[in-house]
N, C-alpha and C. Protein backbone atom coordinates (compact mmCIF):
# COMPACT_ATOMS: atom_id res chain seq x y z
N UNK A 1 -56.04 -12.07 -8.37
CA UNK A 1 -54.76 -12.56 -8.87
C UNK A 1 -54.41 -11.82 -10.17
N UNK A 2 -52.74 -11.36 -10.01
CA UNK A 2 -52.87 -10.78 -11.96
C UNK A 2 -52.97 -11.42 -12.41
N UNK A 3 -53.38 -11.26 -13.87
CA UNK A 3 -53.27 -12.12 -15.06
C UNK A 3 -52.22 -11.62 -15.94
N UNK A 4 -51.44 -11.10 -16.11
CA UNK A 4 -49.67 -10.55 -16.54
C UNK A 4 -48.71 -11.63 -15.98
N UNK A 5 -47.59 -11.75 -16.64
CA UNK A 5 -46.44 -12.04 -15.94
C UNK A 5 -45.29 -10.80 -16.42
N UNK A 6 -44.46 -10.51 -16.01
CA UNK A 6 -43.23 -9.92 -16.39
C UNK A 6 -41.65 -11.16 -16.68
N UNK A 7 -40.92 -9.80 -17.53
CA UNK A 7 -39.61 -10.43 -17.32
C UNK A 7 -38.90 -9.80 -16.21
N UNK A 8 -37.19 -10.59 -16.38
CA UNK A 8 -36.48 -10.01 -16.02
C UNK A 8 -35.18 -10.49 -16.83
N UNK A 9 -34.05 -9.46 -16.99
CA UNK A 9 -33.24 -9.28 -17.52
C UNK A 9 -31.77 -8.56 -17.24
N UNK A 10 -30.51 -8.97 -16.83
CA UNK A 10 -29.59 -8.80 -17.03
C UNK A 10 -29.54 -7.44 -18.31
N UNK A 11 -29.05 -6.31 -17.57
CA UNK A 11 -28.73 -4.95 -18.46
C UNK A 11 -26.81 -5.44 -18.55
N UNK A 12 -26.81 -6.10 -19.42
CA UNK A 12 -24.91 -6.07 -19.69
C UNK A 12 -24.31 -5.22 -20.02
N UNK A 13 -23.35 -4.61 -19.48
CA UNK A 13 -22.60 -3.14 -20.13
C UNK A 13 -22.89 -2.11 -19.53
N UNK A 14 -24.19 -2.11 -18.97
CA UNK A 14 -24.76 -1.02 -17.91
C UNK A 14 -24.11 -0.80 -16.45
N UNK A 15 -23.79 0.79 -16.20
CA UNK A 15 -23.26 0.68 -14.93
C UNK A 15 -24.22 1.56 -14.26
N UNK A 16 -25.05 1.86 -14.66
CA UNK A 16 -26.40 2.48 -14.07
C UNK A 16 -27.79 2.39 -14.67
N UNK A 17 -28.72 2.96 -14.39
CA UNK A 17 -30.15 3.18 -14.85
C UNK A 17 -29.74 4.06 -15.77
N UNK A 18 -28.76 5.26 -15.83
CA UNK A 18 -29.00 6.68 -16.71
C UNK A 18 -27.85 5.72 -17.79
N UNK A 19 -27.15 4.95 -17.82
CA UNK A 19 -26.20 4.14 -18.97
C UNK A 19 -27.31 3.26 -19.55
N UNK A 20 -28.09 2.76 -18.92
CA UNK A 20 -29.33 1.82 -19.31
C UNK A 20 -29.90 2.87 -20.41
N UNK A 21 -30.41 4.05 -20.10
CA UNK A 21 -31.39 4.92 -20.61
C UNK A 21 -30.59 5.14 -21.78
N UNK A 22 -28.87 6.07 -22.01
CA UNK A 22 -28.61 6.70 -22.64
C UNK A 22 -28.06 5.61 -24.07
N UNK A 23 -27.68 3.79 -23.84
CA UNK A 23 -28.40 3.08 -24.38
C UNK A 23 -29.03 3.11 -25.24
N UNK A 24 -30.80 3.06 -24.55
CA UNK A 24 -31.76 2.62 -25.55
C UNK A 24 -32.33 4.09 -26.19
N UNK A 25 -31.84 5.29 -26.04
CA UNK A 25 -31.55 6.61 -26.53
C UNK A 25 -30.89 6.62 -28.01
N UNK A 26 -29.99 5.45 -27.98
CA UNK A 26 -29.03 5.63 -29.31
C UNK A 26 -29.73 4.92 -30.20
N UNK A 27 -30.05 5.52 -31.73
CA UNK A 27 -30.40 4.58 -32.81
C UNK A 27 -30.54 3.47 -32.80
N UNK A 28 -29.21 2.57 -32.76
CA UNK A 28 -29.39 1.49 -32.82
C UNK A 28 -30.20 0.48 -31.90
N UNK A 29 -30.72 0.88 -30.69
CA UNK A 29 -31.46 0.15 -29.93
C UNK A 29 -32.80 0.61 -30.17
N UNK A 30 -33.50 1.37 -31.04
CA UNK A 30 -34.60 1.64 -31.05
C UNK A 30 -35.35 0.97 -32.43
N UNK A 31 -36.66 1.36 -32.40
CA UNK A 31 -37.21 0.10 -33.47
C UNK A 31 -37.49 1.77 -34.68
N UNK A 32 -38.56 0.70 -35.83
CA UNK A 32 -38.29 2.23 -36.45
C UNK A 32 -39.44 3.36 -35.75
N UNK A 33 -40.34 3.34 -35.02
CA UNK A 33 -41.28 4.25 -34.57
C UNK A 33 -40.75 4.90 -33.62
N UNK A 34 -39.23 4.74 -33.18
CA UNK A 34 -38.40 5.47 -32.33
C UNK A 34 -38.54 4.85 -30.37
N UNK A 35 -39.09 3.59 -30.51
CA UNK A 35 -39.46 3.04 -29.50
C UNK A 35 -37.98 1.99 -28.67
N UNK A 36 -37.52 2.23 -27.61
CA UNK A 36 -36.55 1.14 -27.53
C UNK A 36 -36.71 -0.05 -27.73
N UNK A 37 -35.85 -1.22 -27.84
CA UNK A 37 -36.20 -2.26 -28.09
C UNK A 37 -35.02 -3.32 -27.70
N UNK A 38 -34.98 -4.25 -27.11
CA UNK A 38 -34.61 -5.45 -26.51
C UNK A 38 -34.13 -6.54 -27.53
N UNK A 39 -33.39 -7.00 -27.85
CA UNK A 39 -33.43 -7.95 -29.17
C UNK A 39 -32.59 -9.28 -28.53
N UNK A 40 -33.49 -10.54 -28.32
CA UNK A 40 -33.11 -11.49 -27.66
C UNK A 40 -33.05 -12.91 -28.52
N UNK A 41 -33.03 -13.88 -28.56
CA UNK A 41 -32.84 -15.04 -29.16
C UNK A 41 -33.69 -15.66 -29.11
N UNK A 42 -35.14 -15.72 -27.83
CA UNK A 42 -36.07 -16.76 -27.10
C UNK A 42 -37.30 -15.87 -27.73
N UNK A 43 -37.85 -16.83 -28.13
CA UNK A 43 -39.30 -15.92 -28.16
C UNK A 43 -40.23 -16.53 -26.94
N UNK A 44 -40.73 -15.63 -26.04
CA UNK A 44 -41.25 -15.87 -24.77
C UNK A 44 -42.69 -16.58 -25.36
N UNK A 45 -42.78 -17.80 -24.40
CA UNK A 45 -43.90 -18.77 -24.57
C UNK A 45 -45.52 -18.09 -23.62
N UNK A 46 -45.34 -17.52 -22.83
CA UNK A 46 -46.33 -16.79 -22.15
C UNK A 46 -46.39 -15.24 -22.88
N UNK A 47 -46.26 -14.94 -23.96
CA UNK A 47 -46.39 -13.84 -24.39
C UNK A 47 -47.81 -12.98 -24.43
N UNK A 48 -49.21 -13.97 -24.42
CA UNK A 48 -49.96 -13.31 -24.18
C UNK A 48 -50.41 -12.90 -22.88
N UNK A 49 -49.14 -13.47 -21.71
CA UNK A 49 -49.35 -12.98 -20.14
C UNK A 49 -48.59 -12.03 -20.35
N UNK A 50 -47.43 -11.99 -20.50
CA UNK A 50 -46.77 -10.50 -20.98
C UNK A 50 -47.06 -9.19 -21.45
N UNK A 51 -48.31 -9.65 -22.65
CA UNK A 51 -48.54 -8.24 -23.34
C UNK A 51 -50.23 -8.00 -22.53
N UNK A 52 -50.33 -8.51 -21.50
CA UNK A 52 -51.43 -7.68 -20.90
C UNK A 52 -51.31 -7.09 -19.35
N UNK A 53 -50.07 -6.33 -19.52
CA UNK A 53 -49.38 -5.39 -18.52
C UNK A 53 -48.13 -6.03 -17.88
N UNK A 54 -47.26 -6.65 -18.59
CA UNK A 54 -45.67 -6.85 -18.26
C UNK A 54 -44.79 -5.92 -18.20
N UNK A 55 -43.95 -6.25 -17.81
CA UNK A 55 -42.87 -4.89 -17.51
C UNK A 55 -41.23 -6.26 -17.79
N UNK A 56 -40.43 -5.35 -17.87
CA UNK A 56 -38.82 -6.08 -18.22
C UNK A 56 -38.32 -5.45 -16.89
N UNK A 57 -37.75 -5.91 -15.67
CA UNK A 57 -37.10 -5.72 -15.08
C UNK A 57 -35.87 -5.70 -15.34
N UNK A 58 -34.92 -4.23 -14.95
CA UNK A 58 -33.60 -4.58 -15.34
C UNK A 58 -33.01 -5.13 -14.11
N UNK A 59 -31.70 -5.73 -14.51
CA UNK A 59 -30.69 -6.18 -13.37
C UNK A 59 -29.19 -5.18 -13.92
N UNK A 60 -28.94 -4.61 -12.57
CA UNK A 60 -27.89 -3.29 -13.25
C UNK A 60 -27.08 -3.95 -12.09
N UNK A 61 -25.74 -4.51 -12.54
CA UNK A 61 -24.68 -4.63 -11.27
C UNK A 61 -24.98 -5.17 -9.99
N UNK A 62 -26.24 -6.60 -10.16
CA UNK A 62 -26.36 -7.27 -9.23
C UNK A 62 -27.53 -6.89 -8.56
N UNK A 63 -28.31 -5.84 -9.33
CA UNK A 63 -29.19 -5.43 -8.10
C UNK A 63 -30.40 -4.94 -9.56
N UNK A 64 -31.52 -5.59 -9.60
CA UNK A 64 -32.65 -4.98 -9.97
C UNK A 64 -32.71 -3.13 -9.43
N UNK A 65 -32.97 -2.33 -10.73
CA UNK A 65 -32.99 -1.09 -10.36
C UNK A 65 -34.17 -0.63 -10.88
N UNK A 66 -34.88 -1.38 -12.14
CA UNK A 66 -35.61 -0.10 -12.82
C UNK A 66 -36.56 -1.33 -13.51
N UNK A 67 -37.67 -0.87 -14.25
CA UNK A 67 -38.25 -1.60 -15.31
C UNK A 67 -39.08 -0.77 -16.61
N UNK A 68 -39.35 -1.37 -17.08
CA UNK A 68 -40.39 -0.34 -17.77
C UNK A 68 -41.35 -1.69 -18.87
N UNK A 69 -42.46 -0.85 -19.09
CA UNK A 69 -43.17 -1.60 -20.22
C UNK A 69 -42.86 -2.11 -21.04
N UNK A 70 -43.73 -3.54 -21.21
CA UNK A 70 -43.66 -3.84 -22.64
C UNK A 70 -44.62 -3.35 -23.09
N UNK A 71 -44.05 -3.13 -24.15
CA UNK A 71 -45.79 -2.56 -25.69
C UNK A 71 -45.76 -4.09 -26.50
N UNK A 72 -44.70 -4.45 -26.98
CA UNK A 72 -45.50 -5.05 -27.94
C UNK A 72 -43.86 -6.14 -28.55
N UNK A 73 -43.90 -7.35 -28.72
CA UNK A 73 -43.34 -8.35 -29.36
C UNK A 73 -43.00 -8.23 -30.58
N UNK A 74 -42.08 -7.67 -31.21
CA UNK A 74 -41.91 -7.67 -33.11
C UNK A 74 -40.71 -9.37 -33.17
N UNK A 75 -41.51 -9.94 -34.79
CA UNK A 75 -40.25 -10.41 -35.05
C UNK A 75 -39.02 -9.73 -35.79
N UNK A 76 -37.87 -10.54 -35.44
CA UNK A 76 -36.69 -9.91 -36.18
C UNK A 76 -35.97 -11.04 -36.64
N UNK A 77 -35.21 -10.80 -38.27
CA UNK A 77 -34.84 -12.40 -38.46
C UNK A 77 -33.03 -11.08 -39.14
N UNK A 78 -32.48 -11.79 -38.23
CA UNK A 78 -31.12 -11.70 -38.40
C UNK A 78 -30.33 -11.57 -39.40
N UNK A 79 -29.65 -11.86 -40.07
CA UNK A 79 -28.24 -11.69 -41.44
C UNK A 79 -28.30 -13.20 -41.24
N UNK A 80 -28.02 -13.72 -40.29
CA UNK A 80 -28.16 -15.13 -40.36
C UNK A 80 -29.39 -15.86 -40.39
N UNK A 81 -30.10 -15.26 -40.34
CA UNK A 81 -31.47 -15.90 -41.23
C UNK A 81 -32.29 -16.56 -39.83
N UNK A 82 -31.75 -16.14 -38.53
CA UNK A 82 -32.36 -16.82 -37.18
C UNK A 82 -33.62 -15.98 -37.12
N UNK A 83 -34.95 -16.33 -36.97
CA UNK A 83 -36.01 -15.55 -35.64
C UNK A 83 -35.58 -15.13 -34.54
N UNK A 84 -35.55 -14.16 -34.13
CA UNK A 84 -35.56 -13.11 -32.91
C UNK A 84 -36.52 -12.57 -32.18
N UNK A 85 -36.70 -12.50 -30.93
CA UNK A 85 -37.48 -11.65 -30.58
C UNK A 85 -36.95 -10.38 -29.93
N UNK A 86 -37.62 -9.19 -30.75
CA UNK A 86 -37.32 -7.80 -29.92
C UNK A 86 -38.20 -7.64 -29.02
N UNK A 87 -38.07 -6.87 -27.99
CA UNK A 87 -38.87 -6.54 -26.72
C UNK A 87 -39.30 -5.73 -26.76
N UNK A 88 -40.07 -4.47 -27.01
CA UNK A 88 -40.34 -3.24 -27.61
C UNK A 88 -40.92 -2.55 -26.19
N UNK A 89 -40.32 -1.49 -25.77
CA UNK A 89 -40.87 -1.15 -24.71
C UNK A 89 -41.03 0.51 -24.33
N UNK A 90 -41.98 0.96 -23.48
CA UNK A 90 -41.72 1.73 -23.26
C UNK A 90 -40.83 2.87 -22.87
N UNK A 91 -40.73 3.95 -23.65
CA UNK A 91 -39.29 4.79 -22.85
C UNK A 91 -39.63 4.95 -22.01
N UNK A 92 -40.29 4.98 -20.96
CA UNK A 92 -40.31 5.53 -19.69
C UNK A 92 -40.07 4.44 -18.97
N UNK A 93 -38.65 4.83 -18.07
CA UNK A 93 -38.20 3.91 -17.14
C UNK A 93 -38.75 4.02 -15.29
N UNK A 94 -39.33 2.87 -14.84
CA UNK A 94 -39.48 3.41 -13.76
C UNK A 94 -38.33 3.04 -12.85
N UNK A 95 -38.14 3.64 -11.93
CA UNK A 95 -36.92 3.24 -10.69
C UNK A 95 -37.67 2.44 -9.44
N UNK A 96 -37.31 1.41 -9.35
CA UNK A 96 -37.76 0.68 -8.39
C UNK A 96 -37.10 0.32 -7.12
N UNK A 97 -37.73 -0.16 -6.51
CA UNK A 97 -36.51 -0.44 -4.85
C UNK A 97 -35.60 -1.40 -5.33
N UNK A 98 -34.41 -1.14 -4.84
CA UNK A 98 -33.04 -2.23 -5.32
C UNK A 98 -33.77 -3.22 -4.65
N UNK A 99 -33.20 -4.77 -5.12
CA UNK A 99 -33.79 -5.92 -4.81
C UNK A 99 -32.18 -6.80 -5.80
N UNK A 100 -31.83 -7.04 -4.90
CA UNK A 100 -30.21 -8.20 -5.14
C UNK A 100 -30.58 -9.47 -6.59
N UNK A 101 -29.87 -9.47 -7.31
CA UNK A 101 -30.23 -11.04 -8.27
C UNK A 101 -28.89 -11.63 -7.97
N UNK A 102 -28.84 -12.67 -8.48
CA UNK A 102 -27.60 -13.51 -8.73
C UNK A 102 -27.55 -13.44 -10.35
N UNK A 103 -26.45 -13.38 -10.99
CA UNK A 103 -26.38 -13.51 -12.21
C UNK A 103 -27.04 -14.99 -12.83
N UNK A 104 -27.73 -14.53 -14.33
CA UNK A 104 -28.32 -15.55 -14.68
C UNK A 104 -28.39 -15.44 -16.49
N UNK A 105 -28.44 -16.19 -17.06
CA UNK A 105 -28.20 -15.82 -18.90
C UNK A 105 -29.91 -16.08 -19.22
N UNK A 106 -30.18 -15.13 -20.22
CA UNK A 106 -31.09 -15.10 -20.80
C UNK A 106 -32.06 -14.05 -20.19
N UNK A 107 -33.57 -14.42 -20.34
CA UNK A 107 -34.62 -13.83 -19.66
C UNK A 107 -34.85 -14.99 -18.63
N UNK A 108 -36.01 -14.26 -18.06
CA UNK A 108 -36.28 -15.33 -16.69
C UNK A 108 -38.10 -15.01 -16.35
N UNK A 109 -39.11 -15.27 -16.45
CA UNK A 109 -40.10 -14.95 -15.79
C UNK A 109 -40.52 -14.32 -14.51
N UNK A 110 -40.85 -13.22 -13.81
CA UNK A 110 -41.04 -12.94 -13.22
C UNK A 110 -42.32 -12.56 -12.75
N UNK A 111 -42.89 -13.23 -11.43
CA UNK A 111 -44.32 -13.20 -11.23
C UNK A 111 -44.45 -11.42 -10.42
N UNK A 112 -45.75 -11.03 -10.97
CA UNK A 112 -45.85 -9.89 -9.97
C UNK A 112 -45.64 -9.35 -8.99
N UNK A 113 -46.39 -10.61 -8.01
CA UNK A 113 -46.07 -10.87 -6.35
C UNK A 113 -44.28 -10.92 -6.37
N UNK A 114 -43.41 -11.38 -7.05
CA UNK A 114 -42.27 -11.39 -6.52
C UNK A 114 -41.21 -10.09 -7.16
N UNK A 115 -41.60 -8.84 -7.66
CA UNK A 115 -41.30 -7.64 -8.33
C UNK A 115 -40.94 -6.66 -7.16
N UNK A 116 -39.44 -6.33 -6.91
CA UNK A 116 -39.91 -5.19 -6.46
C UNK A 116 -40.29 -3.68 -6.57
N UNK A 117 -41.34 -3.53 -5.74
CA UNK A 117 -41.99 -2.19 -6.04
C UNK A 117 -41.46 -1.29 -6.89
N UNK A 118 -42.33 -0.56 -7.56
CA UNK A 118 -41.44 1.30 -7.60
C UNK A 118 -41.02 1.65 -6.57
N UNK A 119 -40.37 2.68 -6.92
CA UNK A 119 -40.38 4.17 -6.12
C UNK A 119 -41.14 5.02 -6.07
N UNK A 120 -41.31 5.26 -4.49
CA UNK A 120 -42.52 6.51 -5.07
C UNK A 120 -42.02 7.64 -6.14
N UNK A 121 -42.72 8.30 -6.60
CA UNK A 121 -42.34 9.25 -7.01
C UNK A 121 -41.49 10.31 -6.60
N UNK A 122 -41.78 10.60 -5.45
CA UNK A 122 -41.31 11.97 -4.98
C UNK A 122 -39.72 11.42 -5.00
N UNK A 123 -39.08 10.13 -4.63
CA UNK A 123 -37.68 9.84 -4.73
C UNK A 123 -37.44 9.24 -5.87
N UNK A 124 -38.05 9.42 -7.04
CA UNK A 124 -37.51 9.10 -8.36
C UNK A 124 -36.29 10.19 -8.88
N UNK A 125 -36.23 11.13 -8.26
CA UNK A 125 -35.23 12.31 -8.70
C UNK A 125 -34.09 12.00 -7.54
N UNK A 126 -34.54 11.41 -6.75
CA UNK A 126 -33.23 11.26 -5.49
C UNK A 126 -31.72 11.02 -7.02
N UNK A 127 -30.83 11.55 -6.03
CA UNK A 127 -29.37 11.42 -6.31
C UNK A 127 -29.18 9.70 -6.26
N UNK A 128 -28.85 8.81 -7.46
CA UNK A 128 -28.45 7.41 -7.59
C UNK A 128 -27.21 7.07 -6.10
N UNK A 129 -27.86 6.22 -5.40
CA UNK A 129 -26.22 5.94 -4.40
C UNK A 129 -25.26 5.15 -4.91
N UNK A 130 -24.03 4.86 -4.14
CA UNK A 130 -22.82 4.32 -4.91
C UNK A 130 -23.35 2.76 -4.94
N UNK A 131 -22.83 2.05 -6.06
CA UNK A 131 -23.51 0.46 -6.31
C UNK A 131 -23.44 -0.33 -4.91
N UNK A 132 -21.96 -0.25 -3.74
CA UNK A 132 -21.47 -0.55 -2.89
C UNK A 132 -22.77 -0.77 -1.80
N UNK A 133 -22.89 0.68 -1.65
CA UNK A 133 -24.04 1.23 -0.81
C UNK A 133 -25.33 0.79 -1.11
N UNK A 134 -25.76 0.82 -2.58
CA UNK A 134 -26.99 0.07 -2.94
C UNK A 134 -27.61 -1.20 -3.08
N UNK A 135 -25.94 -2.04 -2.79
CA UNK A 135 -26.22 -3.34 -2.43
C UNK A 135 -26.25 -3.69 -1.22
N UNK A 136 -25.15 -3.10 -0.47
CA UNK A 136 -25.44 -3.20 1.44
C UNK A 136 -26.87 -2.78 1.63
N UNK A 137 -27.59 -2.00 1.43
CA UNK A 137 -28.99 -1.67 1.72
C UNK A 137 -30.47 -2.72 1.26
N UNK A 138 -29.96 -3.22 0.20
CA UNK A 138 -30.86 -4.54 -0.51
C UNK A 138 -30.43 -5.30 0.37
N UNK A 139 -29.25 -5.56 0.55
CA UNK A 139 -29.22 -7.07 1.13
C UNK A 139 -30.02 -7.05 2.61
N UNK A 140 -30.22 -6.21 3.43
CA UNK A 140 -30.81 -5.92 4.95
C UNK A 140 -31.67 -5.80 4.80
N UNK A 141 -32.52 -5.07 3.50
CA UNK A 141 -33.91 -4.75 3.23
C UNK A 141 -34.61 -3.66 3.57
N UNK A 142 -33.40 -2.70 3.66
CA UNK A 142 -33.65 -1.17 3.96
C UNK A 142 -34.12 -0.21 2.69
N UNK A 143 -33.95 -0.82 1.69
CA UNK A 143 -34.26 0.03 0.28
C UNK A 143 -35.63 -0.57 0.00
């Protein structure tokens, strides 16, 4: 059985994986060691299932596309004086098989067993298909 859990997360504003990337690319989403970073409101209660091999699943336009590591939990306390939690994660994004969400606010737990896969490698360079197409294919279970 793992002993990890992951998230998952709603990418808002994102209309792809490479808008996701170019994102957490810009200054302002990165921490100061040049690492991206997630900055949420909840500080996750299973955090020590998290930081022993979690991943943040994104949700890009209805459809889980990608995830990547967490490294590591920083606090962050706001202008308004709130606790925050940033998500600090690896730049390296992996591309995973589309897998459909329903919209949902916040983070959400996600167990291993219910993640879907990567991609192999060799189709991590494939050409992105149109969102249309990438959801007709999740929903049948062809991706």
């Amino acid at each position: 059985m793992d002993n990890y859990i992951n998230l998952i997360k709603l990418s808002v504003g994102s209309e792809s994986v490479e808008t996701l990337i170019d994102w957490q690319e810009s200054r302002a989403a990165k921490t100061s060691d040049g690492l991206p970073r997630h900055v949420t409101r909840m500080w996750p209660k299973r955090e020590a299932e998290i930081l022993r091999g979690g991943s943040i699943y994104w949700v890009i336009k209805g459809t889980i596309q990608c995830r990547q590591r967490i490294l590591r939990l920083d606090e962050v306390i706001g202008s308004d004086g709130i606790r925050r939690c940033a998500i600090v994660l690896d730049p390296e994004v992996h591309r995973t098989q589309a897998a459909l969400k329903r919209p949902f606010q916040g983070w959400r737990y996600l167990k291993p067993e219910d993640a879907p896969p990567d991609l192999p490698h060799s189709r991590e360079a494939d050409d992105a298909l149109p969102d249309d197409l990438n959801r007709a294919l999740a929903e049948i279970g062809v991706l």
